[in-house]
C-alpha atoms as a PDB file:
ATOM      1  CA  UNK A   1     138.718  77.144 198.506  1.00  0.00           C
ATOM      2  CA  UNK A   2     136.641  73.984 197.007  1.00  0.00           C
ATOM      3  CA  UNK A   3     137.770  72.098 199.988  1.00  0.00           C
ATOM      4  CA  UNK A   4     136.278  74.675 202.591  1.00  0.00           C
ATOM      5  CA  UNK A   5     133.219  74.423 200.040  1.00  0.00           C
ATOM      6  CA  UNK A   6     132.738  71.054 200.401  1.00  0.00           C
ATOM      7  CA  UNK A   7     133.384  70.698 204.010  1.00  0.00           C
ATOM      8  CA  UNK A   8     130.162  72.963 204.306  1.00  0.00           C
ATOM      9  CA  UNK A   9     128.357  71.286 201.671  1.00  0.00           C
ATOM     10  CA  UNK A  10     129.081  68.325 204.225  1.00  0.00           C
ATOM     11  CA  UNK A  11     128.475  70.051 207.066  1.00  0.00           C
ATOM     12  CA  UNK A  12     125.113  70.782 205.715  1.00  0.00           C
ATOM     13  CA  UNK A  13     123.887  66.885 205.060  1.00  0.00           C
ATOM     14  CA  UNK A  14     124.891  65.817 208.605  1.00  0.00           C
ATOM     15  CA  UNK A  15     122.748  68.287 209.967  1.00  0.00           C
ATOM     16  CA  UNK A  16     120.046  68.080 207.500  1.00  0.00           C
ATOM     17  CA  UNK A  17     120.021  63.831 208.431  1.00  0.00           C
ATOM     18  CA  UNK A  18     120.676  64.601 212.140  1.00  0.00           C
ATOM     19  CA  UNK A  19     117.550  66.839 211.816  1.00  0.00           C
ATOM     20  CA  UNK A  20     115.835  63.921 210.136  1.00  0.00           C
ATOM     21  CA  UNK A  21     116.824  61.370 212.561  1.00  0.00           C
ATOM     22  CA  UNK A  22     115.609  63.393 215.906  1.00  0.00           C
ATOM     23  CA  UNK A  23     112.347  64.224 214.064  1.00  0.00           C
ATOM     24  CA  UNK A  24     111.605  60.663 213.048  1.00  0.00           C
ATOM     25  CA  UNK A  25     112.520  59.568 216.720  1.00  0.00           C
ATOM     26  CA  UNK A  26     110.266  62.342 218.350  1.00  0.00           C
ATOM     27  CA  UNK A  27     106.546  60.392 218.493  1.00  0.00           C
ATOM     28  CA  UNK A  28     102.969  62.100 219.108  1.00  0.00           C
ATOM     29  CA  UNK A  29     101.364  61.644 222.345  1.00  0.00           C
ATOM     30  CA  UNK A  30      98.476  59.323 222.384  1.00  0.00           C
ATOM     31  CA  UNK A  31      95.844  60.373 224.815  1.00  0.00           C
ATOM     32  CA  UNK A  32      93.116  57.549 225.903  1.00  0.00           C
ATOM     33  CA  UNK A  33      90.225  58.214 227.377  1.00  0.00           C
ATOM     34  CA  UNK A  34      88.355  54.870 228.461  1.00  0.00           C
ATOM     35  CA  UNK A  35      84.437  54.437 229.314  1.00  0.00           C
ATOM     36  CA  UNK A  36      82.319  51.880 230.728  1.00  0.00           C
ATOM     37  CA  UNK A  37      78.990  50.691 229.705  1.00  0.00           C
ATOM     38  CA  UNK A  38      75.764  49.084 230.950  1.00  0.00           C
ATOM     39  CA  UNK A  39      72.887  48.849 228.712  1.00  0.00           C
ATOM     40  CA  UNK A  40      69.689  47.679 230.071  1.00  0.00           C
ATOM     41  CA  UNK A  41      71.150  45.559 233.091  1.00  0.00           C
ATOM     42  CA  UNK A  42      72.172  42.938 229.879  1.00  0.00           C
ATOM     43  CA  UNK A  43      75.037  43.766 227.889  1.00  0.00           C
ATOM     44  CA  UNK A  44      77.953  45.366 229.232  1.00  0.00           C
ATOM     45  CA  UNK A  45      81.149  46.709 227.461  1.00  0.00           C
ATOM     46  CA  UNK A  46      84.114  49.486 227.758  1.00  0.00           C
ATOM     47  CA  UNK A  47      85.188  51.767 224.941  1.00  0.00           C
ATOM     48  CA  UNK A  48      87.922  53.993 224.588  1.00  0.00           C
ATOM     49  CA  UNK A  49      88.406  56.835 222.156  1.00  0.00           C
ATOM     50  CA  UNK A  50      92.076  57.961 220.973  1.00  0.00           C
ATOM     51  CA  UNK A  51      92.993  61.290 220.354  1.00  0.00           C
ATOM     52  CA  UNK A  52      96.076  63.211 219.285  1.00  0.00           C
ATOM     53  CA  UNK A  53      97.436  66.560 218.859  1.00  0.00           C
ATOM     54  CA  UNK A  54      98.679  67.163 216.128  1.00  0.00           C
ATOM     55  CA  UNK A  55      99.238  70.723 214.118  1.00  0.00           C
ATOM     56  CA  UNK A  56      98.074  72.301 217.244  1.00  0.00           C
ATOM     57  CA  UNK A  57      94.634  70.347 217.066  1.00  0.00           C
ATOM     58  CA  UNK A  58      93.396  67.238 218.742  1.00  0.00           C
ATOM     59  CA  UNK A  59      92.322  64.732 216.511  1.00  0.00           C
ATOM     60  CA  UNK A  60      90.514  61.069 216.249  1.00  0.00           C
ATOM     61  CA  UNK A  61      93.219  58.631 215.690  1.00  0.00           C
ATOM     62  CA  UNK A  62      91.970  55.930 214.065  1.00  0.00           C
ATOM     63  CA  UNK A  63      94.038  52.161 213.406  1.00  0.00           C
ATOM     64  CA  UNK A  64      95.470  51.946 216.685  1.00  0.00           C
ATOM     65  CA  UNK A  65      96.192  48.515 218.289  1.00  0.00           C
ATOM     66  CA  UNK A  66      94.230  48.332 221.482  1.00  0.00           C
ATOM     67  CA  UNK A  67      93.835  45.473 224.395  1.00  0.00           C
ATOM     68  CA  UNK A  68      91.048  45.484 227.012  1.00  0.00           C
ATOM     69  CA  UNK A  69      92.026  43.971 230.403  1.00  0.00           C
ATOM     70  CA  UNK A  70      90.088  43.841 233.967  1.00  0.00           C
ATOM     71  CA  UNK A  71      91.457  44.715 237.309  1.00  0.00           C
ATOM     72  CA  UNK A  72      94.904  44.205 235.848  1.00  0.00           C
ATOM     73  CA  UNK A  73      96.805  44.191 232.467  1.00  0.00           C
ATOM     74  CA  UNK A  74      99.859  42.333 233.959  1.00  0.00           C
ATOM     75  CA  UNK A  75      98.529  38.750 233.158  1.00  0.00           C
ATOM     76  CA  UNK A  76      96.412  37.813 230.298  1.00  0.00           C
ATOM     77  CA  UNK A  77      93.855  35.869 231.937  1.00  0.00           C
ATOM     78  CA  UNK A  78      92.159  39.196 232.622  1.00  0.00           C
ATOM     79  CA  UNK A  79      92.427  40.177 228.909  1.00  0.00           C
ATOM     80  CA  UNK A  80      89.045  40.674 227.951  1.00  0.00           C
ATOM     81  CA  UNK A  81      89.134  41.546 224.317  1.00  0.00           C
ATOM     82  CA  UNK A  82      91.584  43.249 221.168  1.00  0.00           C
ATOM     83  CA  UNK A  83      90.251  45.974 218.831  1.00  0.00           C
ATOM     84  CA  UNK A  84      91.493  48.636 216.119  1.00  0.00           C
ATOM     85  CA  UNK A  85      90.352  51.934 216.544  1.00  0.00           C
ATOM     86  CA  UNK A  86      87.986  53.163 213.796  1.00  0.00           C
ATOM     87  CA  UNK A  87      88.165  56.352 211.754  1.00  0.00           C
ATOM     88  CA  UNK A  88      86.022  58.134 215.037  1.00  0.00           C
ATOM     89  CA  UNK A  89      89.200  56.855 217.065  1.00  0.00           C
ATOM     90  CA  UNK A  90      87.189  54.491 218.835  1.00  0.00           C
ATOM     91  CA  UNK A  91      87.148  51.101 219.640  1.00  0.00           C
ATOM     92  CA  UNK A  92      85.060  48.486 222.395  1.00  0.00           C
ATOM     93  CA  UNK A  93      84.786  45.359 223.742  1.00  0.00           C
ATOM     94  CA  UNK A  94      81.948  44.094 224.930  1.00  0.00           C
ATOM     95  CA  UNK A  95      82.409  42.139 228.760  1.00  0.00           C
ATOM     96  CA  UNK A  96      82.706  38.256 227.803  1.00  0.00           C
ATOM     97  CA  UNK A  97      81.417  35.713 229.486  1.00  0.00           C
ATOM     98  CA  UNK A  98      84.912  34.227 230.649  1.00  0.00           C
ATOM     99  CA  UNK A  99      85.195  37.402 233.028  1.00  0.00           C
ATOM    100  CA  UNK A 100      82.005  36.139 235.591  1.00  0.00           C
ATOM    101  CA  UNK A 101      84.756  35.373 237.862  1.00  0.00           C
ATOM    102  CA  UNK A 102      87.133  38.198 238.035  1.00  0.00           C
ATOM    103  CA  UNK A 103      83.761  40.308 237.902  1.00  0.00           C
ATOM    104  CA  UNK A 104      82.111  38.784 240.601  1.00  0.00           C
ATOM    105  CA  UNK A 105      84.710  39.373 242.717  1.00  0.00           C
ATOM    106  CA  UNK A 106      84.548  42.532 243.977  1.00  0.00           C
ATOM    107  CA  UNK A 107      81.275  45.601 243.907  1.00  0.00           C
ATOM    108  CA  UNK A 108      84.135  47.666 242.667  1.00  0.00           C
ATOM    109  CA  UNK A 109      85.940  47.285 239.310  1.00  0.00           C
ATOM    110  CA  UNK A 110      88.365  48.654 237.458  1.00  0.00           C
ATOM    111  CA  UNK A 111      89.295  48.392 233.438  1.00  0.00           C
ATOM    112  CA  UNK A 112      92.547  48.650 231.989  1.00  0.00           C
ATOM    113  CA  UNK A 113      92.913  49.751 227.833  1.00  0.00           C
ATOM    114  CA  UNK A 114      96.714  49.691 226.437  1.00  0.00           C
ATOM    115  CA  UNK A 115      96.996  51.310 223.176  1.00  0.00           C
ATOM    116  CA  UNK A 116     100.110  49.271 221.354  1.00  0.00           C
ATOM    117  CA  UNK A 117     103.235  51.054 220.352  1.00  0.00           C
ATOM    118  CA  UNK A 118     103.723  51.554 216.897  1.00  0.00           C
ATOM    119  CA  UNK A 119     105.968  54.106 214.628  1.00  0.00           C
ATOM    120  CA  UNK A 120     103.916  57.140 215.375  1.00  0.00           C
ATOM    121  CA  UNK A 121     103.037  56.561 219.075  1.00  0.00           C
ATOM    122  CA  UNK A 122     104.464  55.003 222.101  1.00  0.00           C
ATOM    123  CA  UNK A 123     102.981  52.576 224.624  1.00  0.00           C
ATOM    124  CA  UNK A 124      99.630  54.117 226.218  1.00  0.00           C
ATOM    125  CA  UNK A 125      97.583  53.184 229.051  1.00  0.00           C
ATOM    126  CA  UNK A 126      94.433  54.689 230.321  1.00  0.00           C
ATOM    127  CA  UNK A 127      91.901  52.772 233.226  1.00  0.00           C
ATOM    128  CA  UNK A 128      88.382  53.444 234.517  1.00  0.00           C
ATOM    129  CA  UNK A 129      87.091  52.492 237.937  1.00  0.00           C
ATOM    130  CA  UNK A 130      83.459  52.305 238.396  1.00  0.00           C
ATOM    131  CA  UNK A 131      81.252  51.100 241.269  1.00  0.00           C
ATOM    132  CA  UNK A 132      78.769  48.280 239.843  1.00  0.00           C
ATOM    133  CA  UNK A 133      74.743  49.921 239.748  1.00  0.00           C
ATOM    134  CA  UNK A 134      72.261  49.137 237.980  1.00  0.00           C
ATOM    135  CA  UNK A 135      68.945  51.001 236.559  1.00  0.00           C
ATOM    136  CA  UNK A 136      65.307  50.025 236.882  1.00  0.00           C
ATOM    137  CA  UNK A 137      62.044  51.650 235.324  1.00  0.00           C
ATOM    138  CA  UNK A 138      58.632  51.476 235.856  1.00  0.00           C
ATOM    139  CA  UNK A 139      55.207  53.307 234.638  1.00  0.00           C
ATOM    140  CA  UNK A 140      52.165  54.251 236.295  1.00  0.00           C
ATOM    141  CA  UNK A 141      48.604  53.721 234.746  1.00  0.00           C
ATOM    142  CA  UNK A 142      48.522  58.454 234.943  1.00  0.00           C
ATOM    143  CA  UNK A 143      51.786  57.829 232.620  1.00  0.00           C
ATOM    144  CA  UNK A 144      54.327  58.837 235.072  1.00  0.00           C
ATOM    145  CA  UNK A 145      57.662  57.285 235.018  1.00  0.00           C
ATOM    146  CA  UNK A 146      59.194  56.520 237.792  1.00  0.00           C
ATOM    147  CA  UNK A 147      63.593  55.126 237.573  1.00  0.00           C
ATOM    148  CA  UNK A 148      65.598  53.839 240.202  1.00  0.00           C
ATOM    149  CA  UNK A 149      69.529  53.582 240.220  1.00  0.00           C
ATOM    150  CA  UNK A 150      70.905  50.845 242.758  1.00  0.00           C
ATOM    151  CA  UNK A 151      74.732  51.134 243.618  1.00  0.00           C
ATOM    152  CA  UNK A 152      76.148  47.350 245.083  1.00  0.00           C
ATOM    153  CA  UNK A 153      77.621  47.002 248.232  1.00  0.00           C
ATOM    154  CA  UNK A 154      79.256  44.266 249.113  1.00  0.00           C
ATOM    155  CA  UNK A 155      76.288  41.693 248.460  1.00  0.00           C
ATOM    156  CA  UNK A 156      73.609  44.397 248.953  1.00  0.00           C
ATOM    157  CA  UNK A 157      71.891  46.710 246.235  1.00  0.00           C
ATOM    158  CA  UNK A 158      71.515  50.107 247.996  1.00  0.00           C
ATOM    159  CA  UNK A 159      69.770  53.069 246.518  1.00  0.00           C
ATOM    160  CA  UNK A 160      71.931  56.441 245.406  1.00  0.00           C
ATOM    161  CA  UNK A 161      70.990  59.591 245.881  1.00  0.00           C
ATOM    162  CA  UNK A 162      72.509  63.020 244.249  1.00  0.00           C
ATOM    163  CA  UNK A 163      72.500  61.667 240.701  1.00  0.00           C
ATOM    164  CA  UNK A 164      71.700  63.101 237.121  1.00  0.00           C
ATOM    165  CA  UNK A 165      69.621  61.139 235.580  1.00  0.00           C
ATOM    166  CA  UNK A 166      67.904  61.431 232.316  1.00  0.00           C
ATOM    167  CA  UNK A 167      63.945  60.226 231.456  1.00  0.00           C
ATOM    168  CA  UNK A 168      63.267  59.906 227.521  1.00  0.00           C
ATOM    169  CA  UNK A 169      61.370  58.804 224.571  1.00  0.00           C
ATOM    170  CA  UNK A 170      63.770  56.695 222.103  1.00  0.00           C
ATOM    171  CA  UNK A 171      63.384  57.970 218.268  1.00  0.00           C
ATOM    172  CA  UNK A 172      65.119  57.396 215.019  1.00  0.00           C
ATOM    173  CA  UNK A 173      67.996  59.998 215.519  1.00  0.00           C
ATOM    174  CA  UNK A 174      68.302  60.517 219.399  1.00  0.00           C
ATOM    175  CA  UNK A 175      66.611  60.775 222.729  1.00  0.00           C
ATOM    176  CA  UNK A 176      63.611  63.480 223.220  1.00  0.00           C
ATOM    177  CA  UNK A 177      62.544  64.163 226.572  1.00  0.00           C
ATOM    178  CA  UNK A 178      59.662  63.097 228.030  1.00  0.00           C
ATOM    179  CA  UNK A 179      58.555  66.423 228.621  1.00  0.00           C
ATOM    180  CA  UNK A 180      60.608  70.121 229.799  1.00  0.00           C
ATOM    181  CA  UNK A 181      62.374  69.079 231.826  1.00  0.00           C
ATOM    182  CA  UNK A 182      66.137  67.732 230.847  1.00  0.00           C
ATOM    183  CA  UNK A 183      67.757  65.867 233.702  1.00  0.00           C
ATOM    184  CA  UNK A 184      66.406  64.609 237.278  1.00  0.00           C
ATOM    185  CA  UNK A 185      68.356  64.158 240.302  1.00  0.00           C
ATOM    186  CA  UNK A 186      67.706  60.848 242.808  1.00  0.00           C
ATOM    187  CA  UNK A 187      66.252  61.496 246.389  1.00  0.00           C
ATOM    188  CA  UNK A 188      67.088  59.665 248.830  1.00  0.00           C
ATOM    189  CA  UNK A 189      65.510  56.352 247.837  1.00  0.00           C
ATOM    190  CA  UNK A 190      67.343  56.527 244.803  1.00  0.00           C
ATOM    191  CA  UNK A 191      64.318  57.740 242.780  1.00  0.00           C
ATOM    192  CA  UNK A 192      63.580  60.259 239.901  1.00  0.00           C
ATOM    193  CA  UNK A 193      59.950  60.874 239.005  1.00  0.00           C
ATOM    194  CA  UNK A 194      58.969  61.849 235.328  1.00  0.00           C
ATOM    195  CA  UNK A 195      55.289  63.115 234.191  1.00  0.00           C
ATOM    196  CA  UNK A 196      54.858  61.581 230.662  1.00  0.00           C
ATOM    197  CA  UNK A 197      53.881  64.967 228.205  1.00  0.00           C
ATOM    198  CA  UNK A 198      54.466  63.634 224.532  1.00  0.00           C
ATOM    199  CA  UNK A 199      50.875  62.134 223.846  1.00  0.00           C
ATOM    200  CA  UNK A 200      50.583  63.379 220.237  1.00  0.00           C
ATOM    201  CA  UNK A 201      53.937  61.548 219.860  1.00  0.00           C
ATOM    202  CA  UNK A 202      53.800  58.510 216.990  1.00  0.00           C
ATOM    203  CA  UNK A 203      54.548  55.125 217.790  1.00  0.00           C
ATOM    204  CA  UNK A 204      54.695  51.760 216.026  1.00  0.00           C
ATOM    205  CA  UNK A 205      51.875  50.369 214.329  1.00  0.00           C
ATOM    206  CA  UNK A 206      50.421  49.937 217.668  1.00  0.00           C
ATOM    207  CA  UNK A 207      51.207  53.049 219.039  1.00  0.00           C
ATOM    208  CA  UNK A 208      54.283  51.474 221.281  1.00  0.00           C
ATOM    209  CA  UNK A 209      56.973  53.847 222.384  1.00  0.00           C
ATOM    210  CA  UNK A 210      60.737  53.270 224.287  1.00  0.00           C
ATOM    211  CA  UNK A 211      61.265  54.798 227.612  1.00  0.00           C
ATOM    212  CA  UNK A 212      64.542  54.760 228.051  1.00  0.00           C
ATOM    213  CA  UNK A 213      66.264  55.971 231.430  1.00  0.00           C
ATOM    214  CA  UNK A 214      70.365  57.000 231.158  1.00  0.00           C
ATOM    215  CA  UNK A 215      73.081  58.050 233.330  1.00  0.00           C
ATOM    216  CA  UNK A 216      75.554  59.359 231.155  1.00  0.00           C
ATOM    217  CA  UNK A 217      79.780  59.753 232.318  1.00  0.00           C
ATOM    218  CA  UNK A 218      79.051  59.270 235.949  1.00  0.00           C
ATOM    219  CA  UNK A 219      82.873  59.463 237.613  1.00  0.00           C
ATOM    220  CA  UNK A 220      81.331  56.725 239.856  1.00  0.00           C
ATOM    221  CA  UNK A 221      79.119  54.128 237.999  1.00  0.00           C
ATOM    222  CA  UNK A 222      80.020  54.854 234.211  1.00  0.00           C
ATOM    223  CA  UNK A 223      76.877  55.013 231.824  1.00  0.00           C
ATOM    224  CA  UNK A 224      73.550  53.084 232.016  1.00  0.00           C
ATOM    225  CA  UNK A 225      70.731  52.849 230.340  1.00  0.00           C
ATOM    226  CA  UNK A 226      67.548  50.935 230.935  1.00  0.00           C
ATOM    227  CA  UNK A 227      64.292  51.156 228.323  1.00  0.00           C
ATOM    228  CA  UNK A 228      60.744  50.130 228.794  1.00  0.00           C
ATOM    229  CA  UNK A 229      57.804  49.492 225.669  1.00  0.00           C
ATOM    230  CA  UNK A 230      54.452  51.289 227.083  1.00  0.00           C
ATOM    231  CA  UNK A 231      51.656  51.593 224.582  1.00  0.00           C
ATOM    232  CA  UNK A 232      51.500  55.622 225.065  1.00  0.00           C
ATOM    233  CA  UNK A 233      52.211  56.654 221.349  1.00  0.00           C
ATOM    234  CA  UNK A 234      49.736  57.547 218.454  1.00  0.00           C
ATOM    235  CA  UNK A 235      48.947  54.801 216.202  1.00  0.00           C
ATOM    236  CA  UNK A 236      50.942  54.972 213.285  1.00  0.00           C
ATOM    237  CA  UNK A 237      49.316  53.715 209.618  1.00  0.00           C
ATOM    238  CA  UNK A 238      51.594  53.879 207.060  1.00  0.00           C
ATOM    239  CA  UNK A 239      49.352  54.759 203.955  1.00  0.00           C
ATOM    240  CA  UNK A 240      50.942  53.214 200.276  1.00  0.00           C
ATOM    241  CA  UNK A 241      50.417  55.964 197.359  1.00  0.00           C
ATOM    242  CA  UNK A 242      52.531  54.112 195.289  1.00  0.00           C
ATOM    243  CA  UNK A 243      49.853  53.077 192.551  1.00  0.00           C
ATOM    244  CA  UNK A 244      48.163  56.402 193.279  1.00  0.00           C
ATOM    245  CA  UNK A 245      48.386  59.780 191.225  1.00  0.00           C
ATOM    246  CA  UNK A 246      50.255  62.449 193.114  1.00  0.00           C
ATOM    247  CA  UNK A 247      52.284  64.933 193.263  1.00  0.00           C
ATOM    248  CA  UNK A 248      55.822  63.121 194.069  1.00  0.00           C
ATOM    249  CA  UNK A 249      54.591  59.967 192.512  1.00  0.00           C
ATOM    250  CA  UNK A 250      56.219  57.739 190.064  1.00  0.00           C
ATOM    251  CA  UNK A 251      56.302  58.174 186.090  1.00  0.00           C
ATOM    252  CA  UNK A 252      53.024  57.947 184.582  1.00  0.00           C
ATOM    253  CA  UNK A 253      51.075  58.858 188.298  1.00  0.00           C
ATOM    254  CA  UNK A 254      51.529  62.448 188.500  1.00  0.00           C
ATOM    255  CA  UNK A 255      48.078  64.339 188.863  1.00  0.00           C
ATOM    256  CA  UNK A 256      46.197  65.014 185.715  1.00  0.00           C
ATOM    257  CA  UNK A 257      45.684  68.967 186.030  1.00  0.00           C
ATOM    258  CA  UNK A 258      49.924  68.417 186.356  1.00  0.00           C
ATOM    259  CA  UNK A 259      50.081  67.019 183.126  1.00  0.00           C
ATOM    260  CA  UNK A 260      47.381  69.156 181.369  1.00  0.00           C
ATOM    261  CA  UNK A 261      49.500  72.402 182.766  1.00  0.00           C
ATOM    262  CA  UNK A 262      52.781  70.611 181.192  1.00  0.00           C
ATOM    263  CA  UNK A 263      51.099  69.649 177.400  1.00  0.00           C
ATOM    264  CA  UNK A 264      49.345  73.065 177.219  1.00  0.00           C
ATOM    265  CA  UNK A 265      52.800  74.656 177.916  1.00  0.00           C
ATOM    266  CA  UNK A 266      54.644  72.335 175.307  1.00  0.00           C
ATOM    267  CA  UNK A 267      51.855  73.227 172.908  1.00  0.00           C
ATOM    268  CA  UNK A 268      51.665  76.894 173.402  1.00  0.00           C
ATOM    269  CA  UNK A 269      55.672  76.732 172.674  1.00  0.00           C
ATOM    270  CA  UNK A 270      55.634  74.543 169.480  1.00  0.00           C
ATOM    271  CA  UNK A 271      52.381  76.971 168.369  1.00  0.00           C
ATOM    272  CA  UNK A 272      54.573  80.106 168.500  1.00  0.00           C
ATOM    273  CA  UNK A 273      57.334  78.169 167.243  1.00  0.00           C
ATOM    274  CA  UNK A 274      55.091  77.138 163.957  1.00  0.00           C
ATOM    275  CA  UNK A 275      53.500  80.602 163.729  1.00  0.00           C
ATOM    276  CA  UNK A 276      57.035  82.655 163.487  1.00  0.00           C
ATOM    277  CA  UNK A 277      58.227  80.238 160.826  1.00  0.00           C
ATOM    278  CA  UNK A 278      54.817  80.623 158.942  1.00  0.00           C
ATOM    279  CA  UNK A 279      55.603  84.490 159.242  1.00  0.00           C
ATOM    280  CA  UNK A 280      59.308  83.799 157.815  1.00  0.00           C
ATOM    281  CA  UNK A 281      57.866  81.850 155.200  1.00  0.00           C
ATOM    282  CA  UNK A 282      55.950  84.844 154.074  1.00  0.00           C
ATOM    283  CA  UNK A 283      58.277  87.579 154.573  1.00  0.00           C
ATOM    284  CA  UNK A 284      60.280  85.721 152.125  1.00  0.00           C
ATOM    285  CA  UNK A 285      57.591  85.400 149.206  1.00  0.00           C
ATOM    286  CA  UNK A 286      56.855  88.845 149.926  1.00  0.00           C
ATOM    287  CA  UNK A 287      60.617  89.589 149.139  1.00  0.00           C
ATOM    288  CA  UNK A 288      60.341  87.518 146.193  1.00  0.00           C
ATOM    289  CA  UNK A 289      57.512  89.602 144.900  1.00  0.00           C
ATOM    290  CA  UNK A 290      59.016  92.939 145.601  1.00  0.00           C
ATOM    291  CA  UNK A 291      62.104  91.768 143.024  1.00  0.00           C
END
C-alpha cells in the first residue's frame, strides 16, 4: 500500500514539473507596430511601439531590445540605430547621417525594426514602407493658410491629391485648430486651404503663434509635419504680483480687509473664550458664598 502511495506521490511531481517546464517554454507574442516620421522637412526618425497580450489584455511592453535597419536587416551596414523600449513600449531612432546613401537611393523606402529574443518573447520583426513627401506652408496677408504635400518620383516632386491633412495652432498641451473645421483633403495641386479664425488667441510676448500642418499614419507617406511663426496672436504681458498684496500672494501680502476679517475672527473667539471663564470664575465665588 505505501508503495502504490508513493508511486502517486511521484506521479504527481513529474507532472507538476512537466507542467512547469511546458509553461516556462510557452513565450508571449510580441506584436510591433513600426512608424515613420518627418518633422518639418529636417529631422526624420522611425518609432515602434510593443505590445502584448497578456491576461486577455494588450499591454505596453516596455525593456525590449530593439534594432532599426533600412531597406534590409540582413547586413548591418543598413543598421541605423539600437534602443530599449520605454515604460509606453516605445522606442525611436532618429535617421543618421550615415544612411544619405542607402536613402538616396530610391523615392521609395522601406524600414525594418527587430525586437531581440529574450526569456519572455521570441524574435519579432515588423517593417514600414513609405513613399518619400514632403510638406510646405505658407500664409496670406487675409491670414489664410495655404499647405502643400509633394510625393517624389523618381527625381521629380509631384503634388498628391486625396489626402487628410490637418491645419493648426501649436499650444502647450496639443494642437487646436485653426478654426471648425478638423481635417482638409488635397485637390488636385496637392493643396489644402485654411481661413485663420483664432484672433483672440495669445501668443508670445510679441504676439507670435506656430502653424503647424500634419499628416498623421498615412499607409503611404508616414507622418509629417511642417510649422510656420506668423505674428497673428494677442500680445501676451506677463504682469509680476509677486511683491504685491493679493489674494493668492505670498506670506505677509495677502489683502488687508483679508487680514482684518482673520484678527477680528481670532479676537471675537479668544473674547468669548475670556468671557465664559470670567462667568466660571463667578459661578464659583457664588458657590463659595452660598456655603
Amino acid at each position: 500500500m505505501k508503495k502504490h502511495n508513493q508511486l502517486y506521490i511521484l506521479i504527481a511531481l513529474l507532472s507538476c514539473l512537466s507542467f512547469n517546464a511546458r509553461a516556462q517554454a510557452t513565450k508571449n507574442d510580441l506584436v510591433l507596430n513600426l512608424s515613420y516620421y518627418n518633422n518639418n522637412n529636417q529631422s526624420q526618425y522611425v518609432m515602434v511601439h510593443a505590445k502584448s497580450k497578456i491576461d486577455g489584455k494588450f499591454q505596453q511592453i516596455p525593456g525590449i531590445d530593439v534594432r532599426f535597419y533600412i531597406t534590409s536587416d540582413s547586413s548591418s551596414a543598413n543598421l541605423l540605430g539600437k534602443a530599449i523600449t520605454n515604460e509606453k513600449g516605445e522606442a525611436f531612432v532618429l535617421i543618421p547621417p550615415s544612411a544619405k546613401d542607402e536613402w538616396n537611393k530610391s523615392a521609395n523606402q522601406s524600414f525594418i525594426a527587430v525586437a531581440q529574443a529574450s526569456k519572455l518573447y521570441d524574435e519579432t520583426k515588423t517593417n514600414v514602407d513609405i513613399v518619400k513627401a514632403k510638406l510646405q506652408i505658407d500664409t496670406s496677408a487675409d491670414k489664410v493658410i495655404t499647405a502643400k504635400l509633394l510625393a517624389l518620383n523618381d527625381t521629380v516632386w509631384l503634388p498628391v491629391t486625396g489626402v487628410d491633412v490637418k491645419v493648426a495652432v501649436k499650444r502647450l498641451d496639443g494642437n487646436l485648430n485653426v478654426n471648425e473645421t478638423e481635417t482638409y483633403t488635397t485637390d488636385s495641386t496637392g493643396t489644402v486651404t485654411a481661413e485663420y479664425k483664432r484672433d483672440s488667441l495669445p501668443g508670445d510676448a510679441k504676439g507670435i503663434l506656430t502653424l503647424i500642418a500634419t499628416i498623421e499614419d498615412n499607409d503611404v507617406y508616414g507622418n509629417l509635419t511642417v510649422e510656420k511663426a506668423v505674428p497673428w496672436g494677442a500680445t501676451f504681458q506677463n504682469t509680476s504680483v509677486f511683491d504685491k498684496r493679493t489674494l493668492f500672494a505670498r506670506r505677509g501680502h495677502s489683502p488687508i480687509w483679508l487680514e482684518l476679517m482673520a484678527y477680528s475672527i481670532i479676537l471675537a473667539v479668544w473674547l468669548v473664550i475670556f468671557y465664559l471663564i470670567m462667568q466660571f470664575i463667578k459661578i464659583k465665588k457664588l458657590g463659595r458664598l452660598a456655603d
